[in-house]
Protein backbone atom coordinates (compact mmCIF):
# COMPACT_ATOMS: atom_id res chain seq x y z
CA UNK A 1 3.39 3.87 13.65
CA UNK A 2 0.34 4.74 11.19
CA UNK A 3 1.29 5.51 7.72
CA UNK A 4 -1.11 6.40 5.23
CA UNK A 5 -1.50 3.66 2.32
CA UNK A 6 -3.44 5.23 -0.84
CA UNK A 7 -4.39 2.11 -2.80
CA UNK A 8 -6.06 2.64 -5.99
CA UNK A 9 -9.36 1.79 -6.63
CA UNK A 10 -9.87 -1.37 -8.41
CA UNK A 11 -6.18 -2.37 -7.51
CA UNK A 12 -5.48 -4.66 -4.90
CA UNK A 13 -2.15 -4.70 -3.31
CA UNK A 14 -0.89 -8.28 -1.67
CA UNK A 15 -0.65 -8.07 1.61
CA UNK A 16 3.26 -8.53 0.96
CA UNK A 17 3.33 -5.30 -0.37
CA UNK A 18 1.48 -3.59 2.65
CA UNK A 19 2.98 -5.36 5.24
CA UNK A 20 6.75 -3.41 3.48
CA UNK A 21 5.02 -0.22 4.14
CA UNK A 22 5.13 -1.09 8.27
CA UNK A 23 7.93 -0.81 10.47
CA UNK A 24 6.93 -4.41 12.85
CA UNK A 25 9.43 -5.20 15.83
CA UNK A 26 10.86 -8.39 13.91
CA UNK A 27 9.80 -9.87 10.65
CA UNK A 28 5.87 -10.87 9.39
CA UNK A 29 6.11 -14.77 9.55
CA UNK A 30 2.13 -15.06 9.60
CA UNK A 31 -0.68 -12.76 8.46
CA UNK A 32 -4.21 -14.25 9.08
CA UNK A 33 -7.64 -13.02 8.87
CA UNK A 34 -8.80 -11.99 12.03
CA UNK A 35 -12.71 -11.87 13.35
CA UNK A 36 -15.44 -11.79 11.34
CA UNK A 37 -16.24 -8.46 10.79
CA UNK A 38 -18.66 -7.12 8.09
CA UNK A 39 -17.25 -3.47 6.94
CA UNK A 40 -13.59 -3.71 7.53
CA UNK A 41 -11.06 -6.31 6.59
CA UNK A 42 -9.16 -7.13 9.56
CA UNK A 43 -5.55 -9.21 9.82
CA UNK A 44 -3.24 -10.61 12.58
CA UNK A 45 0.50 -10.25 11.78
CA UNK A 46 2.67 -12.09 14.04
CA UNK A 47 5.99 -11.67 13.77
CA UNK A 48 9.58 -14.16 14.66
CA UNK A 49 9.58 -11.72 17.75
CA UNK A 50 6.79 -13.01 18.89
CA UNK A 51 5.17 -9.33 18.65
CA UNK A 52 1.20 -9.41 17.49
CA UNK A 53 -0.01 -6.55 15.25
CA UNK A 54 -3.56 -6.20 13.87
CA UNK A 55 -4.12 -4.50 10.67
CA UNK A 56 -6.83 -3.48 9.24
CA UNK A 57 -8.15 -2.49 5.59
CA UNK A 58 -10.79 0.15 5.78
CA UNK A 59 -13.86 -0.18 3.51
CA UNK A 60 -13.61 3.02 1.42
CA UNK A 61 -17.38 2.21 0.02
CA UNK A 62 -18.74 2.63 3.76
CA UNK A 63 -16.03 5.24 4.33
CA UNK A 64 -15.00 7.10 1.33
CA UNK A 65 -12.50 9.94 3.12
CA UNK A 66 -10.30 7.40 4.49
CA UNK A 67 -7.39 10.74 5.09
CA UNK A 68 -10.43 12.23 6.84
CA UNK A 69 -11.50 8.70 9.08
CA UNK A 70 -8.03 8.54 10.47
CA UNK A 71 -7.15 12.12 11.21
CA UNK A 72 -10.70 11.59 13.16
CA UNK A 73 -8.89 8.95 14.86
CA UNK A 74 -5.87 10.79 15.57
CA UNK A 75 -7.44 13.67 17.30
CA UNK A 76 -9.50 11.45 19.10
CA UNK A 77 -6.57 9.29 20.85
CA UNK A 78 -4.18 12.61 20.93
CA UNK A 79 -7.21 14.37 23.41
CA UNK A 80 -7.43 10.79 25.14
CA UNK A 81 -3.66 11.10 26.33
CA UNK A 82 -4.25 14.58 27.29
CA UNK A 83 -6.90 13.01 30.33
């Protein structure tokens, strides 16, 4: 499930907070920064299910219409089901 998170600028939210706004098979027992990227933030959420989720927090100073970035995405991966 994607949801869109608006964080404000300037505000950071825990990652407590954001991992409430997910609907994970089981409960987040670990959250872990994953790779070593240099734009996004990326995280590993495992949960007592044993289920692995990666999450990521996109830069909005290298992408400033994040609404725009993942309806992008969206279209993208709805035509890739369509082949």
């Amino acid at each position: 499930m994607v949801r869109n998170l608006r964080l404000e600028l300037g505000k950071e939210k825990n990652m407590s907070d954001v991992l409430k706004a997910f609907k994970f098979d089981g409960k987040a027992v670990s959250k872990e920064p994953y790779g070593s990227g240099h734009i996004n933030s990326t995280f590993l959420v495992v949960t007592d299910t044993g289920k692995r989720y990666i999450l990521q927090k996109i830069n909005n100073k290298i992408f400033p219409d994040v609404a725009g970035l993942m309806n992008n995405i969206m279209l993208v991966t709805e035509h890739l089901k369509k082949k």
